[in-house]
PDB file of N, CA and C in Angstrom:
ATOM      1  N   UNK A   1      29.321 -61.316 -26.149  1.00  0.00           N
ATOM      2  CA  UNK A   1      27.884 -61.530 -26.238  1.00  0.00           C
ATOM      3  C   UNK A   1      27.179 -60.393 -25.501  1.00  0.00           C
ATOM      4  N   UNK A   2      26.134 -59.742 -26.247  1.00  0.00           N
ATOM      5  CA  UNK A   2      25.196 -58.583 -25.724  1.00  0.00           C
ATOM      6  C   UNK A   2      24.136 -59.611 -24.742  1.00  0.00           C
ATOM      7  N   UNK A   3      24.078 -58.784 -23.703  1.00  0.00           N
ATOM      8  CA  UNK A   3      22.741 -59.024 -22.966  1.00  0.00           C
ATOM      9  C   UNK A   3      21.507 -58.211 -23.207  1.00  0.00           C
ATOM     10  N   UNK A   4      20.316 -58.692 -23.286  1.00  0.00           N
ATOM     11  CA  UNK A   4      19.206 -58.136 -23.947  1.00  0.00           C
ATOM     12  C   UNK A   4      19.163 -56.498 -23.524  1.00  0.00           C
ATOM     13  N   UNK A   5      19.189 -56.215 -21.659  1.00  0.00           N
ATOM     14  CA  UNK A   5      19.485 -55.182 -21.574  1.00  0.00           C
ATOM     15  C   UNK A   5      20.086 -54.024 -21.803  1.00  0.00           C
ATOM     16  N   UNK A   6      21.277 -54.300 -22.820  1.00  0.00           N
ATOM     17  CA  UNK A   6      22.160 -53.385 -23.051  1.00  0.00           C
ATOM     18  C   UNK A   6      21.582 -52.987 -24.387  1.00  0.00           C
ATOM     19  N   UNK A   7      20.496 -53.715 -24.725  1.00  0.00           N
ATOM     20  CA  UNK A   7      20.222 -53.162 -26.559  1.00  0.00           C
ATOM     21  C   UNK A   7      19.964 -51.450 -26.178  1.00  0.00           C
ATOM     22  N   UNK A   8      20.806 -50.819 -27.568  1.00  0.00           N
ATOM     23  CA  UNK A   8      20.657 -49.678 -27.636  1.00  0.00           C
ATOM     24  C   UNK A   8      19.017 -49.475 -28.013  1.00  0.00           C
ATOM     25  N   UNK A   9      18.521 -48.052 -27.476  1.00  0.00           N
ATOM     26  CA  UNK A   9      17.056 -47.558 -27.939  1.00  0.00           C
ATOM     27  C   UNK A   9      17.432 -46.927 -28.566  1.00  0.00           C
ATOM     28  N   UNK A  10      16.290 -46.760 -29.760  1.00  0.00           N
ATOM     29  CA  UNK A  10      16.179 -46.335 -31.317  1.00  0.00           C
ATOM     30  C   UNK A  10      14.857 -45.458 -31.013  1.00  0.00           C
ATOM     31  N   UNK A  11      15.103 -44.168 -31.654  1.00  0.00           N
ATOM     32  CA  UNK A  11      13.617 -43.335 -31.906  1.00  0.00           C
ATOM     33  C   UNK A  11      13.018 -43.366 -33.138  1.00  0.00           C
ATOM     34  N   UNK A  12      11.906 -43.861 -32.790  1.00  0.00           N
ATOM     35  CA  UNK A  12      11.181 -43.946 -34.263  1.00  0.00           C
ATOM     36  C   UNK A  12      10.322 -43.052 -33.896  1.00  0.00           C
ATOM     37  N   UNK A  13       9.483 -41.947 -35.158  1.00  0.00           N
ATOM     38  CA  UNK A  13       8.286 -41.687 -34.904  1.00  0.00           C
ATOM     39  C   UNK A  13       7.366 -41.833 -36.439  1.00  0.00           C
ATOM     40  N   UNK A  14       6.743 -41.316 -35.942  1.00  0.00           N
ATOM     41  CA  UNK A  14       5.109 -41.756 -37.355  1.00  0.00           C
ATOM     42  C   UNK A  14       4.808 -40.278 -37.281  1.00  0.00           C
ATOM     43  N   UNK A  15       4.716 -39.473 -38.156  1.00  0.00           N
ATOM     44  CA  UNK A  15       4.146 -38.099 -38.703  1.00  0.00           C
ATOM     45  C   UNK A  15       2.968 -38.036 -38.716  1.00  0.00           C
ATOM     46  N   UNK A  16       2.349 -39.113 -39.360  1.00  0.00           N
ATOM     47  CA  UNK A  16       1.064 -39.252 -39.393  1.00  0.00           C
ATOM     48  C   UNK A  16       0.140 -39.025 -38.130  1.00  0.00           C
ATOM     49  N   UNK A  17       0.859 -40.519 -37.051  1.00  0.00           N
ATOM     50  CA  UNK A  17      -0.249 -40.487 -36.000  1.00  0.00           C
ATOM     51  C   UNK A  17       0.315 -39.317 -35.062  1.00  0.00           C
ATOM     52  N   UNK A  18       1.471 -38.279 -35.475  1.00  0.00           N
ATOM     53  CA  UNK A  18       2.331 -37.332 -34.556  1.00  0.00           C
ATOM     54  C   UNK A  18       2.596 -38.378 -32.964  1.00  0.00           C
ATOM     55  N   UNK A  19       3.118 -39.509 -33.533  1.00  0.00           N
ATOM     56  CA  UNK A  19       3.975 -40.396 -32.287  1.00  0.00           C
ATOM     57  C   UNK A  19       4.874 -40.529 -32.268  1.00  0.00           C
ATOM     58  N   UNK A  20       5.894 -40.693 -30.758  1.00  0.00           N
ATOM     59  CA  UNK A  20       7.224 -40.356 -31.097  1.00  0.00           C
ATOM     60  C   UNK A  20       7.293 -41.748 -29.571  1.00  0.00           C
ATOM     61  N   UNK A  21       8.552 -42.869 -29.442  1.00  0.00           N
ATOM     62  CA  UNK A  21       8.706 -43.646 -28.807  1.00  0.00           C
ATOM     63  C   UNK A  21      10.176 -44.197 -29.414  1.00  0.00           C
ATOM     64  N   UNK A  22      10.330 -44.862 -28.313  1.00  0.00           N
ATOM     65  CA  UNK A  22      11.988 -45.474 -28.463  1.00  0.00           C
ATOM     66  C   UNK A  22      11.731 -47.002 -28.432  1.00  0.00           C
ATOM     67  N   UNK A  23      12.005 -47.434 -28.703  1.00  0.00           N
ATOM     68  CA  UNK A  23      12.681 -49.052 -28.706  1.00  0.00           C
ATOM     69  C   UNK A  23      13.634 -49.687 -28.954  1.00  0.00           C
ATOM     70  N   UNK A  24      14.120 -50.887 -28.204  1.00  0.00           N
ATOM     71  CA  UNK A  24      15.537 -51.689 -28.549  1.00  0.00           C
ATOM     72  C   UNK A  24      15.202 -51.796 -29.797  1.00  0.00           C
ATOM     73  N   UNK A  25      17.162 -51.460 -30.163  1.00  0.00           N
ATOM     74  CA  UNK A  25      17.711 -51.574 -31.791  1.00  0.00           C
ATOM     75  C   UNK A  25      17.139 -53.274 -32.582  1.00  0.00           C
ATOM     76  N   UNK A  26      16.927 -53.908 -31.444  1.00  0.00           N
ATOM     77  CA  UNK A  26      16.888 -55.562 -32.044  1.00  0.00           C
ATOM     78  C   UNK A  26      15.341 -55.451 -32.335  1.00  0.00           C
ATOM     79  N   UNK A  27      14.479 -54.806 -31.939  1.00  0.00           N
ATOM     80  CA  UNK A  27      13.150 -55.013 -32.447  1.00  0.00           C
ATOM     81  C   UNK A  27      12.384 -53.368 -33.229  1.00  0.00           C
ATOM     82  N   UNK A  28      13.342 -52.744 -33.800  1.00  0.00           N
ATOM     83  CA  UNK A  28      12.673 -51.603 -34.609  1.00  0.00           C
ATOM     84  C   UNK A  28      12.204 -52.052 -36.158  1.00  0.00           C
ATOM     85  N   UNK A  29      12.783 -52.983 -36.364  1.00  0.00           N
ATOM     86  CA  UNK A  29      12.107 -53.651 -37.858  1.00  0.00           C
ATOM     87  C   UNK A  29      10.912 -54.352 -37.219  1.00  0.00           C
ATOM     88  N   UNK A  30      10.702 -54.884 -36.745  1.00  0.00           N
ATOM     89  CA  UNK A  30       8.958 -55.821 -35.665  1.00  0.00           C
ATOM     90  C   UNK A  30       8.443 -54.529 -35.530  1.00  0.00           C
ATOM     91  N   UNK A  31       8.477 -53.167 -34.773  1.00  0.00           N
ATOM     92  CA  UNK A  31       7.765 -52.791 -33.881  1.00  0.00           C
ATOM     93  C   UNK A  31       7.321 -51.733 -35.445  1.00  0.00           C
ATOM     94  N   UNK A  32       8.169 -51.331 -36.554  1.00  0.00           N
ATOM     95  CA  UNK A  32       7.830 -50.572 -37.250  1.00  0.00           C
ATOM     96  C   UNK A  32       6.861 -51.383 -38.460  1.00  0.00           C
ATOM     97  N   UNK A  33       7.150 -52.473 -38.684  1.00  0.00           N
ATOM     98  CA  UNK A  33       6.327 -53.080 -39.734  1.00  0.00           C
ATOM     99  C   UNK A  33       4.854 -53.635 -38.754  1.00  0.00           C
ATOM    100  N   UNK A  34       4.659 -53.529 -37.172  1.00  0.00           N
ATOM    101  CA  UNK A  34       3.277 -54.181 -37.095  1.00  0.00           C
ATOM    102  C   UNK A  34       2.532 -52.741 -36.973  1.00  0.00           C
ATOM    103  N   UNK A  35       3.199 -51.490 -36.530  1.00  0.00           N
ATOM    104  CA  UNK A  35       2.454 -50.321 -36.617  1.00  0.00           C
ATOM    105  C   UNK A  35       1.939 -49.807 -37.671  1.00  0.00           C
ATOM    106  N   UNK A  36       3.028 -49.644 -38.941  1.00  0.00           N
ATOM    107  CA  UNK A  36       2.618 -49.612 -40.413  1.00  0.00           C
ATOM    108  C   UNK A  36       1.382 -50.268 -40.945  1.00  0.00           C
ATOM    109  N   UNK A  37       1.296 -51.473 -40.057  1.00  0.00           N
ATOM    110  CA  UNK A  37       0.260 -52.697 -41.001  1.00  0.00           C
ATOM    111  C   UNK A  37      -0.687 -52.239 -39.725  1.00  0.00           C
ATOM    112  N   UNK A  38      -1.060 -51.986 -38.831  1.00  0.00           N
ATOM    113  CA  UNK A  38      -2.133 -52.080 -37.282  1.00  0.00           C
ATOM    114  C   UNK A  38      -2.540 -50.521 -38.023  1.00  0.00           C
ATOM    115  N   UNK A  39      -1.556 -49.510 -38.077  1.00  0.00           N
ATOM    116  CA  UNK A  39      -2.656 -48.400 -38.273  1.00  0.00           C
ATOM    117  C   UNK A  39      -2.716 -47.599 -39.691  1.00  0.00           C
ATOM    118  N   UNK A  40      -1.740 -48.407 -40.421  1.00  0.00           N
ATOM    119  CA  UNK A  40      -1.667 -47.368 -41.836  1.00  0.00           C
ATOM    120  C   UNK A  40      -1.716 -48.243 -43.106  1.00  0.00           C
ATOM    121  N   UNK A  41      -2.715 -49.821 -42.437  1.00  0.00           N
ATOM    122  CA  UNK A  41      -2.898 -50.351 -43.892  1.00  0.00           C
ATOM    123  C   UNK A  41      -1.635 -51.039 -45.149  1.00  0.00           C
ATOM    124  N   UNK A  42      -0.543 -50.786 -43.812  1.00  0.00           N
ATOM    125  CA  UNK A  42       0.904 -51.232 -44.465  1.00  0.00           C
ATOM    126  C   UNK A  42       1.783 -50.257 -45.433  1.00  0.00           C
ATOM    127  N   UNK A  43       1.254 -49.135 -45.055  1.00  0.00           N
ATOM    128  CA  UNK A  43       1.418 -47.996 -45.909  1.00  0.00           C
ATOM    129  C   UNK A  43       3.154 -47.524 -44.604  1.00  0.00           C
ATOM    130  N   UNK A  44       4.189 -47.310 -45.655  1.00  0.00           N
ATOM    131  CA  UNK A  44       5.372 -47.116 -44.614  1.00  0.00           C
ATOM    132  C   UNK A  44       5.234 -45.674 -43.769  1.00  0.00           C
ATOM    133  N   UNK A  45       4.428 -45.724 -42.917  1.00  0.00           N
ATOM    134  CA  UNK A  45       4.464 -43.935 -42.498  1.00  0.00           C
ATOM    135  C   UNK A  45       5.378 -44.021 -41.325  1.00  0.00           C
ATOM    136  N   UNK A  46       5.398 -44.931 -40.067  1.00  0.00           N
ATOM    137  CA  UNK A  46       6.060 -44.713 -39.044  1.00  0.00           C
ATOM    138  C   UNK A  46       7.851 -44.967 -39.696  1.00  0.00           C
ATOM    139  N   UNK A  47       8.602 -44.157 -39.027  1.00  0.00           N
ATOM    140  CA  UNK A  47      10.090 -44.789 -39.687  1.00  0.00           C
ATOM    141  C   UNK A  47      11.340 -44.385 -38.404  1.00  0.00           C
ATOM    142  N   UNK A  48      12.718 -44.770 -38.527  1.00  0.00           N
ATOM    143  CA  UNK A  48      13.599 -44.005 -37.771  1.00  0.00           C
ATOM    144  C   UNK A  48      13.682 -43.144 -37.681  1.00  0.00           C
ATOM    145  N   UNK A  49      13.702 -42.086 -36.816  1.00  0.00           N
ATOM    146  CA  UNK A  49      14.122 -40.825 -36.453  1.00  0.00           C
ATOM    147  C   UNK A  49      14.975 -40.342 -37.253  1.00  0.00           C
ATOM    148  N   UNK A  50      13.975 -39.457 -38.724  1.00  0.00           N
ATOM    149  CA  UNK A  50      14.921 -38.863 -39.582  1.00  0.00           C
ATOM    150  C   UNK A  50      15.934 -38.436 -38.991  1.00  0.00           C
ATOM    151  N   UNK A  51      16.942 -37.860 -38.063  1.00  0.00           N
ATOM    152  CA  UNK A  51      17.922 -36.965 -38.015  1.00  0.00           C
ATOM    153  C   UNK A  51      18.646 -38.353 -37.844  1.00  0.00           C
ATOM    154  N   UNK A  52      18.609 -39.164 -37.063  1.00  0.00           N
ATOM    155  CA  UNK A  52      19.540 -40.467 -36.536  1.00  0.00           C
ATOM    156  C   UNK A  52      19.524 -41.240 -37.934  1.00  0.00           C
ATOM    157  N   UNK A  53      18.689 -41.160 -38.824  1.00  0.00           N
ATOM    158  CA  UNK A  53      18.942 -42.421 -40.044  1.00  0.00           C
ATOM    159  C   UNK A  53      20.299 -41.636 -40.911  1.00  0.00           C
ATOM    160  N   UNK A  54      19.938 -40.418 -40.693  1.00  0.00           N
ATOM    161  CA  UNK A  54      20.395 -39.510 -41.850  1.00  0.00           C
ATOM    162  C   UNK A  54      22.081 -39.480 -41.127  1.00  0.00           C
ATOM    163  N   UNK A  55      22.014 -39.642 -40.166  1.00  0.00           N
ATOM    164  CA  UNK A  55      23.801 -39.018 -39.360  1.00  0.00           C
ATOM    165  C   UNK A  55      24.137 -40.640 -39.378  1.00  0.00           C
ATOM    166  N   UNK A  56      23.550 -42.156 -39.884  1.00  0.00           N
ATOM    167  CA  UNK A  56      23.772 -43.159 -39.300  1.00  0.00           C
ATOM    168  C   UNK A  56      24.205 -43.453 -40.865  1.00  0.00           C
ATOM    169  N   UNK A  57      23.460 -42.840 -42.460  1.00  0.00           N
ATOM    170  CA  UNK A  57      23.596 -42.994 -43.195  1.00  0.00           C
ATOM    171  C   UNK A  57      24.960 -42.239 -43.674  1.00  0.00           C
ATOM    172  N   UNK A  58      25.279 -40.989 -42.995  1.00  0.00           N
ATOM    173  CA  UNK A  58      26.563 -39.989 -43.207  1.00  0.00           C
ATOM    174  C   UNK A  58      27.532 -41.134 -42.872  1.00  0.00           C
ATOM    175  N   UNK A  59      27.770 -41.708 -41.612  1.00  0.00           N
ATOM    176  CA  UNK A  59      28.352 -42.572 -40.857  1.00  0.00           C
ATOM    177  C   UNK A  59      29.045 -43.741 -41.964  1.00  0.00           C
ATOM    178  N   UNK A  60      28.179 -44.147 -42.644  1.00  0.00           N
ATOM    179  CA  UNK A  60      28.200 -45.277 -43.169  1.00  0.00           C
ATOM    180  C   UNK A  60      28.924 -44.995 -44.348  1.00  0.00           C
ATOM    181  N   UNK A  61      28.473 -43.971 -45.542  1.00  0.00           N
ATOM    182  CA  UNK A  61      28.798 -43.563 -46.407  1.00  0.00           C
ATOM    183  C   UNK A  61      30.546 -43.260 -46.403  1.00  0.00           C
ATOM    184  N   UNK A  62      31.061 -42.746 -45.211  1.00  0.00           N
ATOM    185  CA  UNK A  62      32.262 -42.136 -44.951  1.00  0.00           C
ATOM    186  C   UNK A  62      33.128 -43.525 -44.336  1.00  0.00           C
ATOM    187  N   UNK A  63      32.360 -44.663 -43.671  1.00  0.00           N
ATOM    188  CA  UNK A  63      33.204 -45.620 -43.541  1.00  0.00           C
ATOM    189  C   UNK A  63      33.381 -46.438 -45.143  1.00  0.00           C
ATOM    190  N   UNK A  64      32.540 -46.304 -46.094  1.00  0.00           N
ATOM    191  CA  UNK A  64      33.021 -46.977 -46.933  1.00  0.00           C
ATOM    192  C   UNK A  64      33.470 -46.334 -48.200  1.00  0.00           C
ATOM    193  N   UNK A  65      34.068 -45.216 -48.163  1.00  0.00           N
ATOM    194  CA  UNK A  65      35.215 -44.190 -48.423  1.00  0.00           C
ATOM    195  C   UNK A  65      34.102 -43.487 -49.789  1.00  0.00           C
ATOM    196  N   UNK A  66      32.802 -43.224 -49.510  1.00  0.00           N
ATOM    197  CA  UNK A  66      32.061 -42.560 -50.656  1.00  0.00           C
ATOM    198  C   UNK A  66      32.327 -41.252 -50.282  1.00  0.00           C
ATOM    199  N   UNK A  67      32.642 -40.425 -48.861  1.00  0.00           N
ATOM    200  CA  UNK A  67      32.801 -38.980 -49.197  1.00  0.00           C
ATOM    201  C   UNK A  67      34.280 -38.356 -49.625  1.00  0.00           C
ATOM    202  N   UNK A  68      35.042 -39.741 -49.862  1.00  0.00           N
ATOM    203  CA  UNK A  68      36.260 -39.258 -50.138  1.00  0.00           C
ATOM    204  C   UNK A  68      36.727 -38.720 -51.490  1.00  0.00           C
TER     205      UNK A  68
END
């Protein structure tokens, strides 16, 4: 069992508002859908830290034998 403290931080930023912040992995779907809807009308602009989605998506792809 994880203790709340140990949640890994996640970088998200928004291009738009040029903001950049971290938050626990357990609340980046909450913290990205009330910013989207609070400043962009629900429009998806804030997201994960392209370089981390993209090396998390490599990650994934190669565990389930697609670069083989």
């Amino acid at each position: 069992m994880t203790d709340d403290t140990d949640d890994t931080e996640i970088p998200i930023v928004c291009e738009e508002c040029k903001t950049e912040t971290t938050v626990p992995l357990s609340a980046v779907a909450d913290q990205l859908s009330t910013h989207n809807e609070n400043r962009h009308d629900g429009e998806e602009c804030a997201e994960v830290d392209p370089t981390l989605k993209s090396h998390i998506q490599d990650l994934a792809a190669k565990d389930i034998g697609l670069l083989e």
